[in-house]
PDB file of N, CA and C in Angstrom:
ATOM      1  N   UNK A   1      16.817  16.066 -47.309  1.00  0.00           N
ATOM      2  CA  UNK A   1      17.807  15.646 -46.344  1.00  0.00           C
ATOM      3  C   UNK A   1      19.221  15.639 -46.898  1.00  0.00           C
ATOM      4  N   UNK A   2      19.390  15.375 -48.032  1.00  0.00           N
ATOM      5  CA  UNK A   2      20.464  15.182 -48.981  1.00  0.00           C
ATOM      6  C   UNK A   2      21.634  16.977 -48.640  1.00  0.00           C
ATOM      7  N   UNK A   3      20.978  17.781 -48.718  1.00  0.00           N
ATOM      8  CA  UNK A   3      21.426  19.024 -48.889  1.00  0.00           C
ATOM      9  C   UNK A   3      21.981  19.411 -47.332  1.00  0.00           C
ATOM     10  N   UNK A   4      21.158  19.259 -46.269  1.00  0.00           N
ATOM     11  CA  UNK A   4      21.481  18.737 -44.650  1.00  0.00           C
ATOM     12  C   UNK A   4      22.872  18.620 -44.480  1.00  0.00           C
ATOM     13  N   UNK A   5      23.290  17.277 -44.955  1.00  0.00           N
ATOM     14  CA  UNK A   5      24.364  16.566 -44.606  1.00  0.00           C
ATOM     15  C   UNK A   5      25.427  16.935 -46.018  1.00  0.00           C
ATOM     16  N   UNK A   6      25.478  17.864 -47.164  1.00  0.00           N
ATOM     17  CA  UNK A   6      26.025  18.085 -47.864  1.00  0.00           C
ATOM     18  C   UNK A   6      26.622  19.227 -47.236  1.00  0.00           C
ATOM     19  N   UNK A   7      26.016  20.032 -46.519  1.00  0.00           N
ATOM     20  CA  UNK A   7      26.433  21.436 -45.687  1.00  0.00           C
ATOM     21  C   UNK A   7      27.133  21.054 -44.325  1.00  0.00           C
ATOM     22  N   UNK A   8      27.368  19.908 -43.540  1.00  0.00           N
ATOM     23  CA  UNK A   8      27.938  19.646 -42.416  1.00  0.00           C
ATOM     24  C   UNK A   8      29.091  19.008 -42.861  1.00  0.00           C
ATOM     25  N   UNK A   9      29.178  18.424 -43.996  1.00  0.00           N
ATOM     26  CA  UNK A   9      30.383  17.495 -44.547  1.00  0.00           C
ATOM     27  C   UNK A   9      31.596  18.354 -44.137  1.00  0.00           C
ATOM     28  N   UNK A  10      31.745  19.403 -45.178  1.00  0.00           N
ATOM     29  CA  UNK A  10      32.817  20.290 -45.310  1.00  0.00           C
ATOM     30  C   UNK A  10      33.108  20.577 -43.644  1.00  0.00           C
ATOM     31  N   UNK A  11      32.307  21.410 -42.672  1.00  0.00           N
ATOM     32  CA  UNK A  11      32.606  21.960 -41.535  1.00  0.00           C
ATOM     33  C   UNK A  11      33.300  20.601 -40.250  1.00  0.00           C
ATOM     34  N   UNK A  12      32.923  19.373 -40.792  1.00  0.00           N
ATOM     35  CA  UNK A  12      34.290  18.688 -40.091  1.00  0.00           C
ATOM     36  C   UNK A  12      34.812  17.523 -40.995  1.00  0.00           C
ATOM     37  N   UNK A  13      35.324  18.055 -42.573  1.00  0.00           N
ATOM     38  CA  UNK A  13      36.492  17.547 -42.793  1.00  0.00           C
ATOM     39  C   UNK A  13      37.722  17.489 -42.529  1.00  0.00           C
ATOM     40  N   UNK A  14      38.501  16.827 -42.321  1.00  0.00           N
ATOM     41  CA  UNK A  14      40.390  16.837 -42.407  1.00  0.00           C
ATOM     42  C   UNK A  14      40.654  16.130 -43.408  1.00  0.00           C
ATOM     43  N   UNK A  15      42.220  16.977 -42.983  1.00  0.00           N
ATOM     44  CA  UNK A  15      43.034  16.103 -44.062  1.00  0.00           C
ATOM     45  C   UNK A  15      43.314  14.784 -43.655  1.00  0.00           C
ATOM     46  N   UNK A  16      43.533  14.202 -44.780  1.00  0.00           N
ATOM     47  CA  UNK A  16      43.929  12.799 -44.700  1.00  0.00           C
ATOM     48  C   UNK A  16      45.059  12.710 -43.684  1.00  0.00           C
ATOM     49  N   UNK A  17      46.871  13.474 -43.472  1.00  0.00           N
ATOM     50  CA  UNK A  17      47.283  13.056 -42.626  1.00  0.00           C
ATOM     51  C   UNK A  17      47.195  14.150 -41.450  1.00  0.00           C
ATOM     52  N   UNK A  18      46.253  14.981 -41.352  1.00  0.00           N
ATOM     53  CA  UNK A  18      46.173  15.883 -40.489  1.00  0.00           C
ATOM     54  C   UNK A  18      45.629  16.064 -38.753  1.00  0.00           C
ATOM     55  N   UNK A  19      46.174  16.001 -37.780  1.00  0.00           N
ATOM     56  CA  UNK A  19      45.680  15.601 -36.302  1.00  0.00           C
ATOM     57  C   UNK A  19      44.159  16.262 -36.429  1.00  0.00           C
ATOM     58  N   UNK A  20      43.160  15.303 -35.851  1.00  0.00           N
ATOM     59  CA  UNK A  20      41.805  16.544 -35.037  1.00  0.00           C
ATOM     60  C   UNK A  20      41.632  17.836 -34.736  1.00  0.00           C
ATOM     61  N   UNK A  21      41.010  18.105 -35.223  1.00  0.00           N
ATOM     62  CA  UNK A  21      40.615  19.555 -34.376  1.00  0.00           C
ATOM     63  C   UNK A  21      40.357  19.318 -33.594  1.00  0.00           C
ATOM     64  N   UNK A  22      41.224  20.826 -32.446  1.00  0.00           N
ATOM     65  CA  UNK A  22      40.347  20.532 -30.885  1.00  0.00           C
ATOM     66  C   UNK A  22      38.724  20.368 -30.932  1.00  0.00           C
ATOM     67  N   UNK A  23      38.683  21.689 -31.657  1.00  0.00           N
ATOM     68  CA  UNK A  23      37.183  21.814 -32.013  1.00  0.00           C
ATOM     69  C   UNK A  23      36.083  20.919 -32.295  1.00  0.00           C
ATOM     70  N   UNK A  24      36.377  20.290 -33.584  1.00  0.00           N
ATOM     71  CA  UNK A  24      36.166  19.053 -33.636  1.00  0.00           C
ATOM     72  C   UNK A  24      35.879  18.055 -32.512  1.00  0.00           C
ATOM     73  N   UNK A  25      36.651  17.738 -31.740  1.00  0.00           N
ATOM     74  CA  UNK A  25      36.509  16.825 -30.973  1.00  0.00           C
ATOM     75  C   UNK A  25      35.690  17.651 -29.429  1.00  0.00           C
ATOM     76  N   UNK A  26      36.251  19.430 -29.334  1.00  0.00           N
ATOM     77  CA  UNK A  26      35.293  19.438 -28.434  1.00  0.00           C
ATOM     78  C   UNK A  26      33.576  19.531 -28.930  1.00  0.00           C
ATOM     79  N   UNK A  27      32.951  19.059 -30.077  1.00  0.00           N
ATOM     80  CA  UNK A  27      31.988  19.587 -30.736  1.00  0.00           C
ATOM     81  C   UNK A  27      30.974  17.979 -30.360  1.00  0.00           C
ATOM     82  N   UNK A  28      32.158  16.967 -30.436  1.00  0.00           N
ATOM     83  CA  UNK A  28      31.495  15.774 -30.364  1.00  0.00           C
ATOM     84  C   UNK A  28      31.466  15.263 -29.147  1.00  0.00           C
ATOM     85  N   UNK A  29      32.136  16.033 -28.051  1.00  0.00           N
ATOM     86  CA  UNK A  29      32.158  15.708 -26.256  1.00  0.00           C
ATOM     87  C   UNK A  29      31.245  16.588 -25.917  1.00  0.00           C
ATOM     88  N   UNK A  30      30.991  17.618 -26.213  1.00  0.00           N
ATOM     89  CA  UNK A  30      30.075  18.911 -25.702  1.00  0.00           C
ATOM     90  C   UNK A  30      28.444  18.165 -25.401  1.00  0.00           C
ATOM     91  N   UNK A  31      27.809  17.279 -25.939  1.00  0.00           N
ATOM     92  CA  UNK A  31      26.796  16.685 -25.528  1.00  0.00           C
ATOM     93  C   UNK A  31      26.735  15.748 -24.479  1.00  0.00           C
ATOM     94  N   UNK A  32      27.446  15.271 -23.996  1.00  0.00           N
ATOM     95  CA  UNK A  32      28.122  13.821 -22.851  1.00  0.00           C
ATOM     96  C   UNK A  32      27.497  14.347 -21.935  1.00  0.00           C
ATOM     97  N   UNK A  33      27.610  15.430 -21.490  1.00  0.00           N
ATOM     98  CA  UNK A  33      27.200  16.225 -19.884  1.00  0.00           C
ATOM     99  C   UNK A  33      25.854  16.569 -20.058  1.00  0.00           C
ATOM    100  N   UNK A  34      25.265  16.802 -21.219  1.00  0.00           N
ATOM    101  CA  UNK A  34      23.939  17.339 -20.875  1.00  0.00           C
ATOM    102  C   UNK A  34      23.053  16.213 -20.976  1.00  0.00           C
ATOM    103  N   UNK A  35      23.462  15.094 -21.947  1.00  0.00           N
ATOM    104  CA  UNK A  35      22.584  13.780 -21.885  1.00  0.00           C
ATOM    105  C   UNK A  35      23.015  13.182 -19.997  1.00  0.00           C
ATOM    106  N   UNK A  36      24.066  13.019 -19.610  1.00  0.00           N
ATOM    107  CA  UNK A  36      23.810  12.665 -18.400  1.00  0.00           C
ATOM    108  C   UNK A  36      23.048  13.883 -17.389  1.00  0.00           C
ATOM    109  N   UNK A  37      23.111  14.908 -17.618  1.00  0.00           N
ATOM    110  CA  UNK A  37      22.341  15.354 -16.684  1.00  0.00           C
ATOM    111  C   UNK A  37      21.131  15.064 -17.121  1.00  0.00           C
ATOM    112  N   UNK A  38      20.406  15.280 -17.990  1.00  0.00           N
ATOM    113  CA  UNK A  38      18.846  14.954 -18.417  1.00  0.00           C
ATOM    114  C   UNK A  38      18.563  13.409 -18.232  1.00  0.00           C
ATOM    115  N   UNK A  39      19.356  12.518 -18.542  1.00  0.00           N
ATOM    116  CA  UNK A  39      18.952  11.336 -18.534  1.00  0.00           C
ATOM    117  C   UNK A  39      19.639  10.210 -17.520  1.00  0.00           C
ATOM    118  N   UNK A  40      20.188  10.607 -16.540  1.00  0.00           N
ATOM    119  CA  UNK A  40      20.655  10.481 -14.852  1.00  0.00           C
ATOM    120  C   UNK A  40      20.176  11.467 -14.167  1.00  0.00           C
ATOM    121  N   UNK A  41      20.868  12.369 -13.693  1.00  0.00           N
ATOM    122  CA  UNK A  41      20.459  13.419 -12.677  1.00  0.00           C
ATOM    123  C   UNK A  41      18.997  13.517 -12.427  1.00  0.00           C
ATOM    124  N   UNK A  42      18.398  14.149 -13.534  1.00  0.00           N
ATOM    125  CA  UNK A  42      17.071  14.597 -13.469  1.00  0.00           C
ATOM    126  C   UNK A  42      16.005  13.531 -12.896  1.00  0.00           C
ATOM    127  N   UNK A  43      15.935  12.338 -13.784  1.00  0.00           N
ATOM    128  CA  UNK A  43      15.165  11.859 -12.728  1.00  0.00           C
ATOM    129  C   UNK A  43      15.474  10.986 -11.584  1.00  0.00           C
ATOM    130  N   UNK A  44      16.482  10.939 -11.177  1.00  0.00           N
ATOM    131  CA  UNK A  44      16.651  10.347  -9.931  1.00  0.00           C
ATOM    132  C   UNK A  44      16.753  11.308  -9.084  1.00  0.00           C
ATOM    133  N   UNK A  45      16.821  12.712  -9.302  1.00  0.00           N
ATOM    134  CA  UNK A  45      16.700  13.660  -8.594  1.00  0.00           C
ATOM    135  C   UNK A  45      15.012  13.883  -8.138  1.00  0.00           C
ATOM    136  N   UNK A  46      14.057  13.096  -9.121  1.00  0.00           N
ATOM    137  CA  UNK A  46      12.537  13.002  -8.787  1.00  0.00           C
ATOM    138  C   UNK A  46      12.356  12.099  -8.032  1.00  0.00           C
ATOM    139  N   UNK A  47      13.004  11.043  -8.483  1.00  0.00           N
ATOM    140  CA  UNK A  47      12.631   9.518  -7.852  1.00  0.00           C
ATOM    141  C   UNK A  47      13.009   9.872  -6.053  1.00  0.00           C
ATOM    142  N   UNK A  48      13.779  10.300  -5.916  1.00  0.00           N
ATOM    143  CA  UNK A  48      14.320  11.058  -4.479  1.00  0.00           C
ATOM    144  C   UNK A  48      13.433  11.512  -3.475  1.00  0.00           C
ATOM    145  N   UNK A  49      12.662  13.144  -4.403  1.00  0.00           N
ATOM    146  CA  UNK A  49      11.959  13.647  -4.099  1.00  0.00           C
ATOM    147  C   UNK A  49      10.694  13.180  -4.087  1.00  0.00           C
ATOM    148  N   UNK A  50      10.467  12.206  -4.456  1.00  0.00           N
ATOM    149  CA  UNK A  50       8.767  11.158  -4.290  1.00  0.00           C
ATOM    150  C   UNK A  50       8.912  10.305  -3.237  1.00  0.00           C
ATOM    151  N   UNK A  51      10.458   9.882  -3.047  1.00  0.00           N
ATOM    152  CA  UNK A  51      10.900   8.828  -1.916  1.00  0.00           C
ATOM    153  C   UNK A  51      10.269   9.668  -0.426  1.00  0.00           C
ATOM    154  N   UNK A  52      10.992  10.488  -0.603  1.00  0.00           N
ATOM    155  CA  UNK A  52      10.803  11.751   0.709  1.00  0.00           C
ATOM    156  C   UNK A  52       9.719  12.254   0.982  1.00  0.00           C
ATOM    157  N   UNK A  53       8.545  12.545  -0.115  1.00  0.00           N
ATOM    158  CA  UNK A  53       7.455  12.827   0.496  1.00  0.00           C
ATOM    159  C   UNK A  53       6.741  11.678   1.059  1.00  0.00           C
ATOM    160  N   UNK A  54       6.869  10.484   0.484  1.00  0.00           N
ATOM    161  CA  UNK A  54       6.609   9.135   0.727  1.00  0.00           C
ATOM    162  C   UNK A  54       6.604   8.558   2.429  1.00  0.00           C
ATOM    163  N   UNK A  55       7.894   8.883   2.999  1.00  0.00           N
ATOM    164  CA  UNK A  55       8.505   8.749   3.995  1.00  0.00           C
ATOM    165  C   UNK A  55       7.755   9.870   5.533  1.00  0.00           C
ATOM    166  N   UNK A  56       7.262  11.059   4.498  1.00  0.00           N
ATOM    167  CA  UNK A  56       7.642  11.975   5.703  1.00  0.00           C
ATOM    168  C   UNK A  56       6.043  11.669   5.647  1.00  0.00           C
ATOM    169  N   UNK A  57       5.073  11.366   4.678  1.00  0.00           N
ATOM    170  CA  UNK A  57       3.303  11.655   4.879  1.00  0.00           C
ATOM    171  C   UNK A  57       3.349  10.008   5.420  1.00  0.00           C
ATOM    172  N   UNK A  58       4.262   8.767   6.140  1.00  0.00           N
ATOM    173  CA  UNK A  58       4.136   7.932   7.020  1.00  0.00           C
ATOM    174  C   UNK A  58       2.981   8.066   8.083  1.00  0.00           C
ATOM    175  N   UNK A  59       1.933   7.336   7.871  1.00  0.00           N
ATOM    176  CA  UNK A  59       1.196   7.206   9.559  1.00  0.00           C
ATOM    177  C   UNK A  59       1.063   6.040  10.279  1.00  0.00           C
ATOM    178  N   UNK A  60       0.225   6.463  10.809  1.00  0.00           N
ATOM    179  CA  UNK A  60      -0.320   5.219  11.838  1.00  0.00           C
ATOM    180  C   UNK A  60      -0.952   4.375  10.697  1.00  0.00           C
ATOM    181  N   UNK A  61      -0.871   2.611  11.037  1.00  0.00           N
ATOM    182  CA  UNK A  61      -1.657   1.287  10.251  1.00  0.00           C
ATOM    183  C   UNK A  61      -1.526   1.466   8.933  1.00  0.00           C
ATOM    184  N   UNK A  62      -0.534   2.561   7.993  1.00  0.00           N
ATOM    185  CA  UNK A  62      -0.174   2.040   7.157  1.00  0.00           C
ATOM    186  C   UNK A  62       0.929   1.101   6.878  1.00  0.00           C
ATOM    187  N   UNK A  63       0.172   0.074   5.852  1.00  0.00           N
ATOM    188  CA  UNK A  63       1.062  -1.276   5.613  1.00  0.00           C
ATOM    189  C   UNK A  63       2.135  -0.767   4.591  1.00  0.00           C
ATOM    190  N   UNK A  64       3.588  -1.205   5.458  1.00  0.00           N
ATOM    191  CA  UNK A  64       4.580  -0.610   4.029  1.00  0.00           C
ATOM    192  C   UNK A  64       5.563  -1.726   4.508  1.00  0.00           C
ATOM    193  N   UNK A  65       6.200  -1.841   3.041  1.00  0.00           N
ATOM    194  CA  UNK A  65       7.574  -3.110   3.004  1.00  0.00           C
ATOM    195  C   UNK A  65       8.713  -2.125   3.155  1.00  0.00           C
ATOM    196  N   UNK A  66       9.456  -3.168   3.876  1.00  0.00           N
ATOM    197  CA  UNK A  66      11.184  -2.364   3.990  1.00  0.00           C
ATOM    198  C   UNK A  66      11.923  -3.209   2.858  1.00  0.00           C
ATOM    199  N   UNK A  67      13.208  -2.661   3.583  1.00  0.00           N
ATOM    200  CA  UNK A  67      13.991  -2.950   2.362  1.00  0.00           C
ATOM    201  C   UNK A  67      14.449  -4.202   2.115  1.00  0.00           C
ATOM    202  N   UNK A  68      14.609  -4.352   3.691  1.00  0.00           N
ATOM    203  CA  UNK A  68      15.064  -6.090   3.630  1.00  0.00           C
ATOM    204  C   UNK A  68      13.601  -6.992   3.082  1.00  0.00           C
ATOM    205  N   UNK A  69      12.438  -6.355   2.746  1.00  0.00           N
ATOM    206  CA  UNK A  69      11.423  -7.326   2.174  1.00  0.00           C
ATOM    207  C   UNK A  69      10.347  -7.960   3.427  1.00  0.00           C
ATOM    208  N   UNK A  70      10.066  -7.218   4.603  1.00  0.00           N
ATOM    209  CA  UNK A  70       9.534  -7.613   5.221  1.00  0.00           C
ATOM    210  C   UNK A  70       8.296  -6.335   5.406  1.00  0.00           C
ATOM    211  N   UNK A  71       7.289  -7.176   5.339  1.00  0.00           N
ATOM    212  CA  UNK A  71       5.925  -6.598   5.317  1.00  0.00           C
ATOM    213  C   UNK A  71       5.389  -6.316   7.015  1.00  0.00           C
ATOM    214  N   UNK A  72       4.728  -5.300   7.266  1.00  0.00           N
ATOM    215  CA  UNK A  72       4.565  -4.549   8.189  1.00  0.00           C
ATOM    216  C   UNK A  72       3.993  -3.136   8.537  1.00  0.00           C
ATOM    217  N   UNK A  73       3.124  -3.543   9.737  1.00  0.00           N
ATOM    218  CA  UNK A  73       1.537  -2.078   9.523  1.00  0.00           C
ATOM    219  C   UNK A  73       2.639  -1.308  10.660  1.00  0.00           C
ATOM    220  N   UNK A  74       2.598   0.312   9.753  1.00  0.00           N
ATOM    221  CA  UNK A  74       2.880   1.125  10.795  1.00  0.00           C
ATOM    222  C   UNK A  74       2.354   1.491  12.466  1.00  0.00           C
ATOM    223  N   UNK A  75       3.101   1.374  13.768  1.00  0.00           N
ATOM    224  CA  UNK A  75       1.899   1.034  14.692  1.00  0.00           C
ATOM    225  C   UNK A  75       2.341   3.272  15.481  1.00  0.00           C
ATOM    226  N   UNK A  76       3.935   2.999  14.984  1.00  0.00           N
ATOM    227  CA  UNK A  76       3.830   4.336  15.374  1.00  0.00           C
ATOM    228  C   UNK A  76       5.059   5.139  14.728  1.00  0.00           C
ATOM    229  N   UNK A  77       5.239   6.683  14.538  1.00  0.00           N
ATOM    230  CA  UNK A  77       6.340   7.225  13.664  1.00  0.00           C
ATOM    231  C   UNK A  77       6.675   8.348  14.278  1.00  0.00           C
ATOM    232  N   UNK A  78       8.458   8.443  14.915  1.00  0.00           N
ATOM    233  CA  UNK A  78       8.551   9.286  15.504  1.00  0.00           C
ATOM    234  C   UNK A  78       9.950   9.948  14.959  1.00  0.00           C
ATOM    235  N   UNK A  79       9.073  11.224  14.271  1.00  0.00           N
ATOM    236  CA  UNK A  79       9.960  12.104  13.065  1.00  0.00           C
ATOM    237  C   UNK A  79      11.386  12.385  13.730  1.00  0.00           C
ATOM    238  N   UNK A  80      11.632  12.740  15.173  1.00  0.00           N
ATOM    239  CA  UNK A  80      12.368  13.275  16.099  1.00  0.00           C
ATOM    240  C   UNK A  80      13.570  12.449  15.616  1.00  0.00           C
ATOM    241  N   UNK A  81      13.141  11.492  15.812  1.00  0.00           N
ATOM    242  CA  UNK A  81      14.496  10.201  16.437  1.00  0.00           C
ATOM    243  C   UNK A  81      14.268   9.174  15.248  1.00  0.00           C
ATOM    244  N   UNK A  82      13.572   9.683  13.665  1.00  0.00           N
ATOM    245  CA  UNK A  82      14.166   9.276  12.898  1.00  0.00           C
ATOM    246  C   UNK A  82      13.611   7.514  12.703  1.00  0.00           C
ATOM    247  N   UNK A  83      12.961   7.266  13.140  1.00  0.00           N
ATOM    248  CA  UNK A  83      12.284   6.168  14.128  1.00  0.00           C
ATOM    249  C   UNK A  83      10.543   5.782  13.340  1.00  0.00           C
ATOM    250  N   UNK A  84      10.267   4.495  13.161  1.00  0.00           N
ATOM    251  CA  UNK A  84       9.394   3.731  12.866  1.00  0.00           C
ATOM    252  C   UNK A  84       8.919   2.402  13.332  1.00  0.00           C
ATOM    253  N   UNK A  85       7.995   2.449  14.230  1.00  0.00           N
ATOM    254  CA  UNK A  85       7.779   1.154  14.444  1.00  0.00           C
ATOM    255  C   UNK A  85       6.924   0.322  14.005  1.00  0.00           C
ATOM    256  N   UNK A  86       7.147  -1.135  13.149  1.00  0.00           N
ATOM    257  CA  UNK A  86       5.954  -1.859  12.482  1.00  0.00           C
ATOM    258  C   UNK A  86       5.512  -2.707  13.489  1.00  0.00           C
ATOM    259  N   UNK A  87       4.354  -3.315  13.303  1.00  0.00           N
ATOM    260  CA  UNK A  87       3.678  -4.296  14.073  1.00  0.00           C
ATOM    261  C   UNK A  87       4.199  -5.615  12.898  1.00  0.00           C
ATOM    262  N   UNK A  88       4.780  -6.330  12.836  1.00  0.00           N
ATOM    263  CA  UNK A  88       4.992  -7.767  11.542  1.00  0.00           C
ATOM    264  C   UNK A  88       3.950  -8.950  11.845  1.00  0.00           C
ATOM    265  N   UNK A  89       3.834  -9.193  13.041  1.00  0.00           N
ATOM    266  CA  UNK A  89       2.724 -10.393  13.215  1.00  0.00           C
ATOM    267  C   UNK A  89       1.815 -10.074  14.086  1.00  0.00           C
ATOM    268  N   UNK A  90       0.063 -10.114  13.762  1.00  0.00           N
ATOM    269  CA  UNK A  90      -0.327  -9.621  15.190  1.00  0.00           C
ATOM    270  C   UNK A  90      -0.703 -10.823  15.918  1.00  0.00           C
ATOM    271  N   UNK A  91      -0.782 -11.891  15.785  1.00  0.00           N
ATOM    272  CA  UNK A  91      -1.079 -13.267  16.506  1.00  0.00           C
ATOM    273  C   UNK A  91      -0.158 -13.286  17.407  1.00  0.00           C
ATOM    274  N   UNK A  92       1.047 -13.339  17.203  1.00  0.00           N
ATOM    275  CA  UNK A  92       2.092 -12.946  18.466  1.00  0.00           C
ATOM    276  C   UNK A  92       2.311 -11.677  18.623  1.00  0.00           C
ATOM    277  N   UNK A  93       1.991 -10.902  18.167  1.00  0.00           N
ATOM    278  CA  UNK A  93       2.256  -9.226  18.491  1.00  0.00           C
ATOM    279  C   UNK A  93       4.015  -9.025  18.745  1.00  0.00           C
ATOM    280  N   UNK A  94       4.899  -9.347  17.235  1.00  0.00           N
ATOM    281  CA  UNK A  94       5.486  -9.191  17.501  1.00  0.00           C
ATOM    282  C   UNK A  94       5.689  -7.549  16.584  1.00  0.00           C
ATOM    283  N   UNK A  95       6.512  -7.017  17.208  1.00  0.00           N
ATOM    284  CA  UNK A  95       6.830  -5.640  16.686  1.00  0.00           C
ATOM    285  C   UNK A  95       8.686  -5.356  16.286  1.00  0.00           C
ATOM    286  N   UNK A  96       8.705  -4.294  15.698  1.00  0.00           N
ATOM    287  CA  UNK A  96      10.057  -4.054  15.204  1.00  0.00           C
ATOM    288  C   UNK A  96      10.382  -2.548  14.822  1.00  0.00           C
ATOM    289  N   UNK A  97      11.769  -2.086  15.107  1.00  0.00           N
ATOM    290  CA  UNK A  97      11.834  -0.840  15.385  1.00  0.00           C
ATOM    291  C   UNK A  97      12.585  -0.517  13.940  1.00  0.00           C
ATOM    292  N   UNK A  98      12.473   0.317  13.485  1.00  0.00           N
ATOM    293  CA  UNK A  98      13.438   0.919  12.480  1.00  0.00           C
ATOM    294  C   UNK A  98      13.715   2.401  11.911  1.00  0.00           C
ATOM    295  N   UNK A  99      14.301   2.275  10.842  1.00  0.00           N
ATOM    296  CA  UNK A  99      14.630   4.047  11.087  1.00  0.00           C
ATOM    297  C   UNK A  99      13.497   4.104   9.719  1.00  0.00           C
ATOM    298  N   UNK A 100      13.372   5.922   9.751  1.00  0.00           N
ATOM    299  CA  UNK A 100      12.360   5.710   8.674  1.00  0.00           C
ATOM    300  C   UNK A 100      12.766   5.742   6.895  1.00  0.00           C
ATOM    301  N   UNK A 101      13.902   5.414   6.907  1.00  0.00           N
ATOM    302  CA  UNK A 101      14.117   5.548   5.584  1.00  0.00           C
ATOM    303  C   UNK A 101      14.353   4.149   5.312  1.00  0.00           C
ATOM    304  N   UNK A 102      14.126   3.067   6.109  1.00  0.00           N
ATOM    305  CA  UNK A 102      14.270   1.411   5.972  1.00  0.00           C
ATOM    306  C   UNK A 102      12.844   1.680   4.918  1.00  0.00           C
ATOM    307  N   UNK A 103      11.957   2.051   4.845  1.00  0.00           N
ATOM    308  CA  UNK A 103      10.395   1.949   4.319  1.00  0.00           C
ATOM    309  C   UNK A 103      10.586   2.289   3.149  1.00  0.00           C
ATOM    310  N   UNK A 104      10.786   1.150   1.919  1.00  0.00           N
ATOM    311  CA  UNK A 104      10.790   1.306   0.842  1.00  0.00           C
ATOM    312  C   UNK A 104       9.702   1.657  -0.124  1.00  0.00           C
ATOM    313  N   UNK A 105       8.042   1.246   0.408  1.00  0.00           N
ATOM    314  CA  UNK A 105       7.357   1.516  -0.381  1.00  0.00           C
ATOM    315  C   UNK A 105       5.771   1.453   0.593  1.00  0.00           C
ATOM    316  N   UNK A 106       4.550   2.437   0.207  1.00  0.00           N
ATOM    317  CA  UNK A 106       3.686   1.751   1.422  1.00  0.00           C
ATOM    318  C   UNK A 106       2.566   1.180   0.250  1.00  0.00           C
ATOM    319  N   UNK A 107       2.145   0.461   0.887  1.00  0.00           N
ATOM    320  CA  UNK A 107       0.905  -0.505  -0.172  1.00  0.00           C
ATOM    321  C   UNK A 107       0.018   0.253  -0.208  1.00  0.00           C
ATOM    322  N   UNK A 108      -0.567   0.012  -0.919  1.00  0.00           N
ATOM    323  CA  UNK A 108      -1.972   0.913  -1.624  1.00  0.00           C
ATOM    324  C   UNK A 108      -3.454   0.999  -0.819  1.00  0.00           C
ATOM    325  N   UNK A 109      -3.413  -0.762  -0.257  1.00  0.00           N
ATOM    326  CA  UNK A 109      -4.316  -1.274   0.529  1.00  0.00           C
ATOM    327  C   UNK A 109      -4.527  -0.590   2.059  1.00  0.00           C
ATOM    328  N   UNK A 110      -3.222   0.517   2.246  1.00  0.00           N
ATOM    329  CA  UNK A 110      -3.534   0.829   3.522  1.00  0.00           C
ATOM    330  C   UNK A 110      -5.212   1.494   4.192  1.00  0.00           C
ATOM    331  N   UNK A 111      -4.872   1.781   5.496  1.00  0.00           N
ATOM    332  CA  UNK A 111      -6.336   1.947   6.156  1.00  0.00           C
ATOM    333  C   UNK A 111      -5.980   3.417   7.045  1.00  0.00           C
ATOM    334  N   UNK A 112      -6.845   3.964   7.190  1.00  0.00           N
ATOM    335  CA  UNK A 112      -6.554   5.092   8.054  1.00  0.00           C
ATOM    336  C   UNK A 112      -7.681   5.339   8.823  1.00  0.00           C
ATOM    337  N   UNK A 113      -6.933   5.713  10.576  1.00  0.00           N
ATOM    338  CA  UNK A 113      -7.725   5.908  11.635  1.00  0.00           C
ATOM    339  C   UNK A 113      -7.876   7.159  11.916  1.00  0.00           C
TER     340      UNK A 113
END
C-alpha cells in the first residue's frame, strides 16, 4: 500500500504559495454527481416504480392504509377518474372516496374475490 500512495503524492502536489489547480480541484468535484446519482436518483427512481405497480395491481377487498394513516378495504377502483373507494367501518358502513395515489401501502393480509 505504501508504494500506492507514494505514486499519487507527487500528481497533486503544490507549491507552498501556489493557487489550486483547476484540475486538481476538478479531480476532487468530478465524483459529487455520480455518488448522487447512484446513491439518490437510482433508488428512489425504484422506490417510485414499486409505488406504481403497487397502485395500478389495486383491487377489490384489498386492505390498504393511506397516507393520512387510515386503514381501509378496497370496495371499488376506478383507473379512469383516478379514483378509490375504501369501505373504513363496516358496522356503520361508512365509506370514503379518494384518489389512488392517497394508498400508501396494501397489507399483506389482504383477501381476494
Amino acid at each position: 500500500m505504501p508504494g500506492l500512495f507514494d505514486a499519487i503524492g507527487p500528481l497533486l502536489a503544490q507549491d507552498a504559495g501556489a493557487a489550486p489547480s483547476n484540475w486538481t480541484t476538478l479531480l476532487f468535484l468530478l465524483p459529487i454527481p455520480l455518488l448522487f446519482y447512484f446513491m439518490i436518483y437510482m433508488p428512489q427512481k425504484e422506490q417510485e416504480k414499486k409505488r406504481r405497480v403497487m397502485i395500478d395491481a389495486l383491487k377489490k377487498n384489498d386492505k390498504v392504509v393511506t397516507a393520512g394513516g387510515i386503514y381501509g378495504t378496497v370496495i371499488s377502483v376506478d383507473p379512469a377518474s383516478d379514483r378509490v373507494v375504501l369501505r373504513i367501518d363496516d358496522d356503520k358502513g361508512v365509506k370514503m372516496s379518494l384518489t389512488r395515489s392517497s394508498v400508501v401501502r396494501v397489507l399483506e393480509g389482504s383477501t381476494s374475490e
